[in-house]
PDB file of N, CA and C in Angstrom:
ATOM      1  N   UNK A   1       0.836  -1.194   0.000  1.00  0.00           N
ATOM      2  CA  UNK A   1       0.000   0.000   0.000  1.00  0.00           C
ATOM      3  C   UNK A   1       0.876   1.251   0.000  1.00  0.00           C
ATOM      4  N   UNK A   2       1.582   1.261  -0.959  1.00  0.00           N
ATOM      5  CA  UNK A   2       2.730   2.559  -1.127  1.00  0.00           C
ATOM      6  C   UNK A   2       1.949   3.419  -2.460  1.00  0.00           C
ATOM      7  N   UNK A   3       1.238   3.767  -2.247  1.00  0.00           N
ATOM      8  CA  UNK A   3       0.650   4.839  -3.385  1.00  0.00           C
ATOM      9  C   UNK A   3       1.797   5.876  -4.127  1.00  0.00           C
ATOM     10  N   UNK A   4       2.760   6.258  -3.393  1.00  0.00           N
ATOM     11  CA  UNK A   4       3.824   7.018  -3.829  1.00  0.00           C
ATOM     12  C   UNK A   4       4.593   6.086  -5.312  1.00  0.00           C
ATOM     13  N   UNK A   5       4.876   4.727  -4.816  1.00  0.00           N
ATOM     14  CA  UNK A   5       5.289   3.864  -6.019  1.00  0.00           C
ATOM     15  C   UNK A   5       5.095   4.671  -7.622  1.00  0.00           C
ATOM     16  N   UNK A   6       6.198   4.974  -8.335  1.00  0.00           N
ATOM     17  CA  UNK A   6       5.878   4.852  -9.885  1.00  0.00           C
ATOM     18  C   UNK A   6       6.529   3.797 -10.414  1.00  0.00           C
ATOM     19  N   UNK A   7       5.791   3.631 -11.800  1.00  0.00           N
ATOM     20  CA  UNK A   7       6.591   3.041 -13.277  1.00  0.00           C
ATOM     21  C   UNK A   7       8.016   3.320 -13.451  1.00  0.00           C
ATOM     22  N   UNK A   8       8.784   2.275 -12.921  1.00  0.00           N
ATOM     23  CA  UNK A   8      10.545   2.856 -14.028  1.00  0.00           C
ATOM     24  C   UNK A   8      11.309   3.147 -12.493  1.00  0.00           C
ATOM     25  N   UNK A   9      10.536   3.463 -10.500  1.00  0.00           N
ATOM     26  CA  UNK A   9      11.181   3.716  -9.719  1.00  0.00           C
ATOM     27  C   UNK A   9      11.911   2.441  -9.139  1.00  0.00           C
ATOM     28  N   UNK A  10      13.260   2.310  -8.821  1.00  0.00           N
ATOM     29  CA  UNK A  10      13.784   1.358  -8.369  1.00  0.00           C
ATOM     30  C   UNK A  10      14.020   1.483  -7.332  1.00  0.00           C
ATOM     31  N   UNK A  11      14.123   0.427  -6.187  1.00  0.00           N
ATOM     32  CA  UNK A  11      13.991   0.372  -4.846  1.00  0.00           C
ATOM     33  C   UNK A  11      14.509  -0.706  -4.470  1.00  0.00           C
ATOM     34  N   UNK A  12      14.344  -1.193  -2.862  1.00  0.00           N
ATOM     35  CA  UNK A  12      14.977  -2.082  -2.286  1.00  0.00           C
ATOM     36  C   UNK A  12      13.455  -3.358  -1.924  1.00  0.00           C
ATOM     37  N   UNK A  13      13.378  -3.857  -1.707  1.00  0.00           N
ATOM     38  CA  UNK A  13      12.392  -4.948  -1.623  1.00  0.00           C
ATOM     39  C   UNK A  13      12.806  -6.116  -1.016  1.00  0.00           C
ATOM     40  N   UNK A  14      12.485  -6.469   0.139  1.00  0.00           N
ATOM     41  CA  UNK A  14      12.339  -7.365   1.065  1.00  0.00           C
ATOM     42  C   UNK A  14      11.695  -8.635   0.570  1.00  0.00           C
ATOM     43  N   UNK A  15      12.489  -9.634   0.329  1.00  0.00           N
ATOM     44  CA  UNK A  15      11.181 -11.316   0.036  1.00  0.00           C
ATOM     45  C   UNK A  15      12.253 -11.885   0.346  1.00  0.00           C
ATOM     46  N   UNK A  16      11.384 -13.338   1.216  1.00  0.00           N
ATOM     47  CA  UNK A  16      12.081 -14.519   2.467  1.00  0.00           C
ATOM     48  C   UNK A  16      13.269 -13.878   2.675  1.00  0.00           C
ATOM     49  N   UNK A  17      13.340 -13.146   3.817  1.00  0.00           N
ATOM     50  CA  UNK A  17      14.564 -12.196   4.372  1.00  0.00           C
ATOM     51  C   UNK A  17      15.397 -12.264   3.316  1.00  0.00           C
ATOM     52  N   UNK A  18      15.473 -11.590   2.010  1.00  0.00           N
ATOM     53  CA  UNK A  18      16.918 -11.009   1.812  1.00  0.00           C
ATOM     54  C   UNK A  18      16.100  -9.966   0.962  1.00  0.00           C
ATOM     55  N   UNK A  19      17.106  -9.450   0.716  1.00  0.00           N
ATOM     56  CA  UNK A  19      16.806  -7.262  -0.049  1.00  0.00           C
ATOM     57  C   UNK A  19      17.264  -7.793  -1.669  1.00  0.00           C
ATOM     58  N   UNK A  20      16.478  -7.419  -2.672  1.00  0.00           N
ATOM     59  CA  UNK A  20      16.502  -6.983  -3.825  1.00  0.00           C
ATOM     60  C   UNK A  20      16.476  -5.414  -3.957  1.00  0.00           C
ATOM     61  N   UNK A  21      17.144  -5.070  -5.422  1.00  0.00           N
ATOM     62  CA  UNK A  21      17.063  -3.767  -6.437  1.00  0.00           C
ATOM     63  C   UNK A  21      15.519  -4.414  -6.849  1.00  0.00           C
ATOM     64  N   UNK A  22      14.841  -3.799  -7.267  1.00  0.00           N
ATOM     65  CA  UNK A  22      13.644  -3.730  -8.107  1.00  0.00           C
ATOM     66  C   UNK A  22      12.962  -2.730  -8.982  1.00  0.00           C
ATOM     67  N   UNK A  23      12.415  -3.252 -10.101  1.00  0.00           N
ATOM     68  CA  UNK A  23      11.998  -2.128 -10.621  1.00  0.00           C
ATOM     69  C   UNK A  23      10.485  -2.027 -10.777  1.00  0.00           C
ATOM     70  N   UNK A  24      10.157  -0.718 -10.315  1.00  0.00           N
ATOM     71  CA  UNK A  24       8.606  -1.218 -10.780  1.00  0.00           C
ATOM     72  C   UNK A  24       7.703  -0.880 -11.962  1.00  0.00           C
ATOM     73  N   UNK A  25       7.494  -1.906 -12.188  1.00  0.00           N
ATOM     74  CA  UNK A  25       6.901  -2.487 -13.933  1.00  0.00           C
ATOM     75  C   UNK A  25       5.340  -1.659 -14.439  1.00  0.00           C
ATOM     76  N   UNK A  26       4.437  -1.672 -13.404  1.00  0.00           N
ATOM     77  CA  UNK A  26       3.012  -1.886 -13.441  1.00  0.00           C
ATOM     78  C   UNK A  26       2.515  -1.286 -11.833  1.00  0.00           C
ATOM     79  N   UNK A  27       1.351  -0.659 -11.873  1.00  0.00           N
ATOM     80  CA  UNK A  27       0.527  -0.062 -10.607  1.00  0.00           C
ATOM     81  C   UNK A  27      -0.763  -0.273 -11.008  1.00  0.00           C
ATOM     82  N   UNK A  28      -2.082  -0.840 -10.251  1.00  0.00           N
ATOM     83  CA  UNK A  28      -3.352  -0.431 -10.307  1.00  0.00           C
ATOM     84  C   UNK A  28      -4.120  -0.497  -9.170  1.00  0.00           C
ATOM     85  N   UNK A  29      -4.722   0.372  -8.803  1.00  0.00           N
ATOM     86  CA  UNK A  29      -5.775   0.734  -7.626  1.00  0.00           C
ATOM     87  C   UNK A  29      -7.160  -0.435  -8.207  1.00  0.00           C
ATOM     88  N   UNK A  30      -7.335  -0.903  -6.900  1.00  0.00           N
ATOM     89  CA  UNK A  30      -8.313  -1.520  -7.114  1.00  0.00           C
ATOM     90  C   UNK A  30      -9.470  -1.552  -5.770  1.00  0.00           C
ATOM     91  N   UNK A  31     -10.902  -0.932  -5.511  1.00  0.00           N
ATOM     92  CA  UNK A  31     -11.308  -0.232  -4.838  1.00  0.00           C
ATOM     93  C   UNK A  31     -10.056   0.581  -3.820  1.00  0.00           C
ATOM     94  N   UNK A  32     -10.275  -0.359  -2.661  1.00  0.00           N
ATOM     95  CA  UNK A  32      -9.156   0.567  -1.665  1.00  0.00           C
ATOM     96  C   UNK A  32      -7.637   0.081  -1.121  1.00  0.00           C
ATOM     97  N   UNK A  33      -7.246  -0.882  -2.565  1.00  0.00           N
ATOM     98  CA  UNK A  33      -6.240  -1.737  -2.530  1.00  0.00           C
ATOM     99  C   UNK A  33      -5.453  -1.000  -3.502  1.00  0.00           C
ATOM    100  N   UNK A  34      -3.865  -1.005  -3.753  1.00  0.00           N
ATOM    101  CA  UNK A  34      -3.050  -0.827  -4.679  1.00  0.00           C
ATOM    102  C   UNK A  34      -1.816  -2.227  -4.855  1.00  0.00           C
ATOM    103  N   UNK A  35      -1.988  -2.258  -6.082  1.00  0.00           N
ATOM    104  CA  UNK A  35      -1.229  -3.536  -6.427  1.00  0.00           C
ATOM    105  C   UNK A  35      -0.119  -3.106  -6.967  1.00  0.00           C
ATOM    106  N   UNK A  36       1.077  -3.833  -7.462  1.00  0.00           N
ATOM    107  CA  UNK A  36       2.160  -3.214  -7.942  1.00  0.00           C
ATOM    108  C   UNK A  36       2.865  -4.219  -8.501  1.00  0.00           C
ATOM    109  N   UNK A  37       3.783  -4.541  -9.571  1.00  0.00           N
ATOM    110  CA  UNK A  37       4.020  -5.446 -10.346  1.00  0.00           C
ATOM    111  C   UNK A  37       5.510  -4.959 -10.787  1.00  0.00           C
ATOM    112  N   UNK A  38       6.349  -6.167 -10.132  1.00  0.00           N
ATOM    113  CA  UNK A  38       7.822  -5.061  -9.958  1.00  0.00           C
ATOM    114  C   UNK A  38       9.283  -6.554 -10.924  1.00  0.00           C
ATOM    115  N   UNK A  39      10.245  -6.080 -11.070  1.00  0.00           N
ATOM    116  CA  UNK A  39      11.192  -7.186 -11.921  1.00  0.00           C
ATOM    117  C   UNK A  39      12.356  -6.745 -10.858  1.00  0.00           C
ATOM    118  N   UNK A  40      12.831  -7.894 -10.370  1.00  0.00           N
ATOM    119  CA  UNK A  40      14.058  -8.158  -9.866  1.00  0.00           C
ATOM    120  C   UNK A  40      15.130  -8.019 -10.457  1.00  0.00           C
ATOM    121  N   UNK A  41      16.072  -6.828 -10.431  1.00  0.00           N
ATOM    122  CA  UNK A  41      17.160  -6.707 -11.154  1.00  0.00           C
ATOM    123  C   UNK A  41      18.355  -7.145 -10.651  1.00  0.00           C
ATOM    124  N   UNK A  42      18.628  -7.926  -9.856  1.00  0.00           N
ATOM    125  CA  UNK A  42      19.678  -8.928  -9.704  1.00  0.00           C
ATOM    126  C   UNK A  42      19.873  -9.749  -8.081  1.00  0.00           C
ATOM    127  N   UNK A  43      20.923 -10.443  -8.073  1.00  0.00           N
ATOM    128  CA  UNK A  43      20.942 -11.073  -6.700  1.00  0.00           C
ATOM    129  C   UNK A  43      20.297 -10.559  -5.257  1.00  0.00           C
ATOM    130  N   UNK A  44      20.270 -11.070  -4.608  1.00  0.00           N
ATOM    131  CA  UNK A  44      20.131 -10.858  -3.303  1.00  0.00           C
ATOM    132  C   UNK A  44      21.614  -9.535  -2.959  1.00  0.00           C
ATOM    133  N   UNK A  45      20.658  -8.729  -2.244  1.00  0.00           N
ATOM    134  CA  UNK A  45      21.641  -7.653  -1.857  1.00  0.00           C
ATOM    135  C   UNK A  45      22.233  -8.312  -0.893  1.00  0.00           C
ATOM    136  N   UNK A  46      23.808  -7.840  -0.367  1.00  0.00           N
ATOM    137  CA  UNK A  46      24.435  -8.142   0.488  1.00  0.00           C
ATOM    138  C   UNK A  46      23.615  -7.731   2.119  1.00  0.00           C
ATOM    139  N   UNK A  47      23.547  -8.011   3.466  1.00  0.00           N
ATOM    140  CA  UNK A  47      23.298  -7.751   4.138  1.00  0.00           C
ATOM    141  C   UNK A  47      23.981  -6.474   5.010  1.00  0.00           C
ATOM    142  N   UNK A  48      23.541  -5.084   5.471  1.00  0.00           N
ATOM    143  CA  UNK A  48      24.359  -4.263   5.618  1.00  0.00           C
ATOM    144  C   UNK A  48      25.272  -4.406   6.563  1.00  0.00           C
ATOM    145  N   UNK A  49      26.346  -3.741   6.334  1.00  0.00           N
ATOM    146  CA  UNK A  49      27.465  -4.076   7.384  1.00  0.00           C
ATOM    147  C   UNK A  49      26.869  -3.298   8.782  1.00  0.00           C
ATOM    148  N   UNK A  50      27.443  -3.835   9.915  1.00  0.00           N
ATOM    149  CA  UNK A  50      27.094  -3.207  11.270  1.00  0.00           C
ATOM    150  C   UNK A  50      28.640  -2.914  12.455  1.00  0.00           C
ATOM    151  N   UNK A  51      28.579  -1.770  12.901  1.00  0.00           N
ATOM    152  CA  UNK A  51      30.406  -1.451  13.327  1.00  0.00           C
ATOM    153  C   UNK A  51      29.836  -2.373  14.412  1.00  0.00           C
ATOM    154  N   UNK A  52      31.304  -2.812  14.291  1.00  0.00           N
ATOM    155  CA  UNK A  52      32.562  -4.007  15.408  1.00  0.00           C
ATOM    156  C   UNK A  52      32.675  -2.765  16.534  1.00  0.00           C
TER     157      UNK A  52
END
């Protein structure tokens, strides 16, 4: 439910704990739902580093 989402914005995306780049493909409102239809542009992001 990110209404802000456009066509062509790339982002970070969370699926079974690990972070993707993504792009998003497709948006449609449907009554008081928004759907979004996005392409994985490569591996699993690394996990961020945290200071020692």
């Amino acid at each position: 439910m990110y209404p802000a989402l456009t066509s062509g914005q790339v982002i970070r995306c969370r699926l079974d704990e690990a972070e993707f780049l993504v792009r998003v493909v497709w948006n449609r409102i449907l009554e008081e739902e928004m759907e979004s239809g996005f392409l994985i542009l490569d591996n699993p992001l690394p996990p961020p580093k945290t200071p020692d």
